[in-house]
Protein backbone atom coordinates (compact mmCIF):
# COMPACT_ATOMS: atom_id res chain seq x y z
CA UNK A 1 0.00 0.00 0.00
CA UNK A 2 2.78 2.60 0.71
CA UNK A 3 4.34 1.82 -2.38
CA UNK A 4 1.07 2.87 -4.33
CA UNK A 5 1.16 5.73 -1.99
CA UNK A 6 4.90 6.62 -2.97
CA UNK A 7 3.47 6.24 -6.93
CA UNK A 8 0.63 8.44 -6.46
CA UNK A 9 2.56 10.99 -5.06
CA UNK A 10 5.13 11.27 -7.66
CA UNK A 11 2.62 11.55 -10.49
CA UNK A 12 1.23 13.90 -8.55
CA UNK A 13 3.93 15.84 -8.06
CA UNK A 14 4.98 15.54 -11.94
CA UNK A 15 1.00 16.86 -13.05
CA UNK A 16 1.92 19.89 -11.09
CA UNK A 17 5.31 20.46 -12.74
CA UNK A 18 4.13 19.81 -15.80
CA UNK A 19 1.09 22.37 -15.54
CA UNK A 20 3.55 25.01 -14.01
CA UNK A 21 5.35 24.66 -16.66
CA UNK A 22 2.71 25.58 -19.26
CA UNK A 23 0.54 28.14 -17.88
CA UNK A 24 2.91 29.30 -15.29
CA UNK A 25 1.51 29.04 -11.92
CA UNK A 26 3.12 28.72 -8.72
CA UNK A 27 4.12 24.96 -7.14
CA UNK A 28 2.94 26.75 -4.12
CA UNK A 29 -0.50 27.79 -5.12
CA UNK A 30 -0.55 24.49 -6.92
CA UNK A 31 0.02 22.65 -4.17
CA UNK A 32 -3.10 24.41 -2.39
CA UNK A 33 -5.37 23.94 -5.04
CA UNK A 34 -4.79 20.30 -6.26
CA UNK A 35 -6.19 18.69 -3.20
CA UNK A 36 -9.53 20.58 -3.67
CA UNK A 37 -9.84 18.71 -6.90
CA UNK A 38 -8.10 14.99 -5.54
CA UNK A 39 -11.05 15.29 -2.72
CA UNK A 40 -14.09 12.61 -3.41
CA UNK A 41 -12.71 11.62 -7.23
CA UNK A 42 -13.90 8.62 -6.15
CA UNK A 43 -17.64 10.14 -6.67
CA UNK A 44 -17.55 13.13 -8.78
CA UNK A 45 -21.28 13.66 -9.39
CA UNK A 46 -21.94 13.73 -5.56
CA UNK A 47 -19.13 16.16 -5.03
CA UNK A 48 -20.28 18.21 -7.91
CA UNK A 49 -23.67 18.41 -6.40
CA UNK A 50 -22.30 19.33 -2.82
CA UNK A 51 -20.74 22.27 -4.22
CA UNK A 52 -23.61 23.20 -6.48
CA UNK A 53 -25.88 23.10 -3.62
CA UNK A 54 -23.51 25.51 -1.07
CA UNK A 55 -22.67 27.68 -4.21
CA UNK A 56 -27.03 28.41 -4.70
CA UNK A 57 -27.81 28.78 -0.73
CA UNK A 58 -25.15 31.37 -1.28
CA UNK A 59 -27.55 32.81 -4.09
CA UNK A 60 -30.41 32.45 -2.06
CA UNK A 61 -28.62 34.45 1.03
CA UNK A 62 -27.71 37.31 -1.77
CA UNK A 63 -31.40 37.79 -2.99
CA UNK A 64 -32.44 40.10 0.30
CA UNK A 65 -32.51 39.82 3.84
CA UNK A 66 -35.77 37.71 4.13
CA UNK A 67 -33.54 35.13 2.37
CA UNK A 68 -30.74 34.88 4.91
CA UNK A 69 -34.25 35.03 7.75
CA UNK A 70 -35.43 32.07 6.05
CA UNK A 71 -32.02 30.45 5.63
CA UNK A 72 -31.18 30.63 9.33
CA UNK A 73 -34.81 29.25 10.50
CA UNK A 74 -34.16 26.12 8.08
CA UNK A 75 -30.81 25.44 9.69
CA UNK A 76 -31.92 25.59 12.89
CA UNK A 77 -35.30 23.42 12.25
CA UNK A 78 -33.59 20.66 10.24
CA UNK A 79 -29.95 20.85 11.76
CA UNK A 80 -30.76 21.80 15.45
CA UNK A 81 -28.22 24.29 15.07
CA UNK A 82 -27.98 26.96 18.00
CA UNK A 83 -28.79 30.40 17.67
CA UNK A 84 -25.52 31.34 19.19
CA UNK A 85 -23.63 29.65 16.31
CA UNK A 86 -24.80 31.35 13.95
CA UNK A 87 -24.60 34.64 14.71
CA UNK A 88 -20.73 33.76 15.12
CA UNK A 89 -20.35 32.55 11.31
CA UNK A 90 -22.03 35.78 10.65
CA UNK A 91 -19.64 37.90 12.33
CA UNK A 92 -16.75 35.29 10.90
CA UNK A 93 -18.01 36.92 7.30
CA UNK A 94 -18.78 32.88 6.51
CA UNK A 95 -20.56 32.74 3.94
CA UNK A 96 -24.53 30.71 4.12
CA UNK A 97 -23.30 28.06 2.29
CA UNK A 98 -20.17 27.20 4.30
CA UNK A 99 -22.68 27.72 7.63
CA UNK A 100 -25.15 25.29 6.20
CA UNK A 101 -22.14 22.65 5.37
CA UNK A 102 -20.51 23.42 8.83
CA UNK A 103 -24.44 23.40 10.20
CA UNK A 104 -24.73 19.71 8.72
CA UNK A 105 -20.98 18.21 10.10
CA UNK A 106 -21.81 20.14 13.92
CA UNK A 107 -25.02 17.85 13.65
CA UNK A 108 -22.80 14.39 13.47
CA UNK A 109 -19.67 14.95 15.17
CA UNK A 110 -21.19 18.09 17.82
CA UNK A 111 -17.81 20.08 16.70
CA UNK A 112 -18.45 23.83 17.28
CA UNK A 113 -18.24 26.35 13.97
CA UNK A 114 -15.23 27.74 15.63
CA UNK A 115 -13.53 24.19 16.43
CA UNK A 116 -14.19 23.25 12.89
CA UNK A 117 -13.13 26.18 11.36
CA UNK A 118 -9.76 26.18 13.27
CA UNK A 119 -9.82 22.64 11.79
CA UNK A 120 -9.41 24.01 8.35
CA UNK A 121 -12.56 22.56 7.36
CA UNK A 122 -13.55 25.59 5.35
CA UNK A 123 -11.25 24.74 2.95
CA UNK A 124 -12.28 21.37 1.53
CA UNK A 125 -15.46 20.29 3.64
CA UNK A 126 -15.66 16.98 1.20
CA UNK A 127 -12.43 15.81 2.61
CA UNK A 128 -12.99 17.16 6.45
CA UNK A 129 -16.33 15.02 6.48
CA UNK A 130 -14.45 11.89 4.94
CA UNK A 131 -11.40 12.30 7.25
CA UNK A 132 -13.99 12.20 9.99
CA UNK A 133 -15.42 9.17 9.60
CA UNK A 134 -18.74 11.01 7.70
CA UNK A 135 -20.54 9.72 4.10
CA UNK A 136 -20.10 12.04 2.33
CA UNK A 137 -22.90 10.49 0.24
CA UNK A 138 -25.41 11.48 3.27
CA UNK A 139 -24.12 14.89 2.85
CA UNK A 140 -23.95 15.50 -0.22
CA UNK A 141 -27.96 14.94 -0.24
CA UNK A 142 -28.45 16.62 2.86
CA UNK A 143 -27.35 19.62 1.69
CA UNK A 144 -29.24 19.09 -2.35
CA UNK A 145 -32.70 18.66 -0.19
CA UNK A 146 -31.98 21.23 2.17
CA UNK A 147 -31.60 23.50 -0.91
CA UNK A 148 -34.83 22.25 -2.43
CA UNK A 149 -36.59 22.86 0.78
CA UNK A 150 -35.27 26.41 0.38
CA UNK A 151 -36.44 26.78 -3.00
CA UNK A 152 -39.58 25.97 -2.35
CA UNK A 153 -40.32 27.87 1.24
CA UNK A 154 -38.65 31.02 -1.02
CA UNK A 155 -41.45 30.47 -3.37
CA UNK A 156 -43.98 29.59 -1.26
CA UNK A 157 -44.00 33.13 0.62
CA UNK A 158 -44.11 34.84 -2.78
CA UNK A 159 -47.05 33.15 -3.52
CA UNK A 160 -48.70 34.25 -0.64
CA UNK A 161 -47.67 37.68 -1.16
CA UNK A 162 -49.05 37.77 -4.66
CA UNK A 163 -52.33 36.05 -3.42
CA UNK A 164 -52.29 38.91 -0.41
CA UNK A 165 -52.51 41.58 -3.03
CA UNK A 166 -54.48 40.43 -5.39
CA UNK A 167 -57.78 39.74 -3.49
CA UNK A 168 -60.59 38.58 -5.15
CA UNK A 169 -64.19 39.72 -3.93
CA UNK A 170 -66.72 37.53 -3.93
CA UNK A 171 -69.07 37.39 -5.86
CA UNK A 172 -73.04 38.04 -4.42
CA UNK A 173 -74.97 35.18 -3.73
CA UNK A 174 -77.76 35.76 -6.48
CA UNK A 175 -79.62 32.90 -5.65
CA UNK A 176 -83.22 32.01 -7.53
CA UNK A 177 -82.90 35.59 -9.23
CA UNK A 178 -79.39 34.55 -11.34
CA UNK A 179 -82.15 31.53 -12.36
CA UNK A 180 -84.40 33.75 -13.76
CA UNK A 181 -81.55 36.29 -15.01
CA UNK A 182 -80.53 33.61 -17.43
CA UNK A 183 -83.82 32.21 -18.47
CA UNK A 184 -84.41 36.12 -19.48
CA UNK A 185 -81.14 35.52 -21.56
CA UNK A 186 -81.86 32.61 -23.12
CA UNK A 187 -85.58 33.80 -24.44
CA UNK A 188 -83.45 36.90 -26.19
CA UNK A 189 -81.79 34.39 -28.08
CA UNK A 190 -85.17 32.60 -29.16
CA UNK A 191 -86.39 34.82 -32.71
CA UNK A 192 -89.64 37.23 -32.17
CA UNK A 193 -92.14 35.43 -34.55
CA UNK A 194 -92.87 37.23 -37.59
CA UNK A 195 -95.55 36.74 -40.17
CA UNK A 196 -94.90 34.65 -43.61
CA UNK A 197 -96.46 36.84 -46.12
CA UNK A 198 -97.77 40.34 -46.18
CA UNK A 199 -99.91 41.68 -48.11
CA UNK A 200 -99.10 45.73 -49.33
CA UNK A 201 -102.42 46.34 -51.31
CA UNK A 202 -104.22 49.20 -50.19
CA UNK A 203 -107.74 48.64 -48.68
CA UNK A 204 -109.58 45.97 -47.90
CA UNK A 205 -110.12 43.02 -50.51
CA UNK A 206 -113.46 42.14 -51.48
CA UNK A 207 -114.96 38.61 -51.19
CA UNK A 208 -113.69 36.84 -53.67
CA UNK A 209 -112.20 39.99 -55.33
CA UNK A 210 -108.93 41.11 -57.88
């Protein structure tokens, strides 16, 4: 197994070299970056979706301030997250995604924000989970529903706005009269009866006359 290890690392370290060399990054910054992309190969669509889903909470938070209201009752309801810790990610400038993530991890290991973030887990929460024993799997639809659910409470409460403001009276109960209302209408519909042939002569005809 080491020797795999020893393998891994050398290609590795030769992919880095080899993109320094053509678009002329840093090792260092390399070095930073590459595990971000390493993390959870193993399942690239979940990973994908985990940072989908943190990237449009984000959105949602950035709409207006009834979004970030809305965002912070969800987390508490479905994480049992603590009032406290979320006003400290607020004043730590974290964004709603990374509180939601952090929100989700608290809930299985009971690691404060603070503990966590001094953990580094900001930085690749994928491979902070997996290092800690979490499926990432679980996550990784945690935090896809948990967006849904915010989707659809956003939408909800603009649907009840619109409804709010557009009021519809009633209409008066017209009872036996609306009845007779439409009978009236449907006898204007039925032809007057007019005669078949008229006569335009002038006078009266005699018996048996011209």
């Amino acid at each position: 197994m080491g020797v795999f290890d020893g393998k891994m690392a050398a290609i590795s370290r030769d992919l880095i070299m080899r993109i320094q060399t053509f678009f002329g990054v840093p090792v260092v910054t390399l070095a930073l970056i590459f595990p971000l992309f390493a993390a959870g190969s193993g399942s690239p669509g979940l990973n994908a979706a985990f940072t989908n889903a943190i990237a449009k909470l984000d959105h949602e938070a950035s709409i207006d301030a009834e979004g970030r209201m809305l965002l912070a009752d969800l987390i508490e309801k479905q994480y049992g997250t603590r009032e406290e810790e979320l006003k400290w990610g607020i004043a730590q400038k974290l964004s709603w995604g990374e509180i939601t993530a952090l929100a989700y991890i608290q809930a299985t290991t009971g690691k404060s924000f603070s503990e966590m973030t001094q953990e580094d887990a900001r930085r690749n929460f994928w491979s902070y989970a997996e290092n800690a024993g979490m499926s990432c799997e679980k996550m990784a639809r945690s935090l896809d529903g948990f967006l849904k659910l915010a989707e659809y409470e956003r939408n909800s409460r603009i649907f009840d706005r619109l409804r709010a403001s557009r009021r519809v009276r009633p209409l008066p109960d017209l009872g036996s009269g609306f009845g007779l209302f439409q009978e009236a209408l449907d006898f204007r519909r039925i032809d007057s009866p007019r005669p078949t042939k008229i006569y335009d002569a002038p006078g009266e005809l005699a018996k048996g006359g011209k």
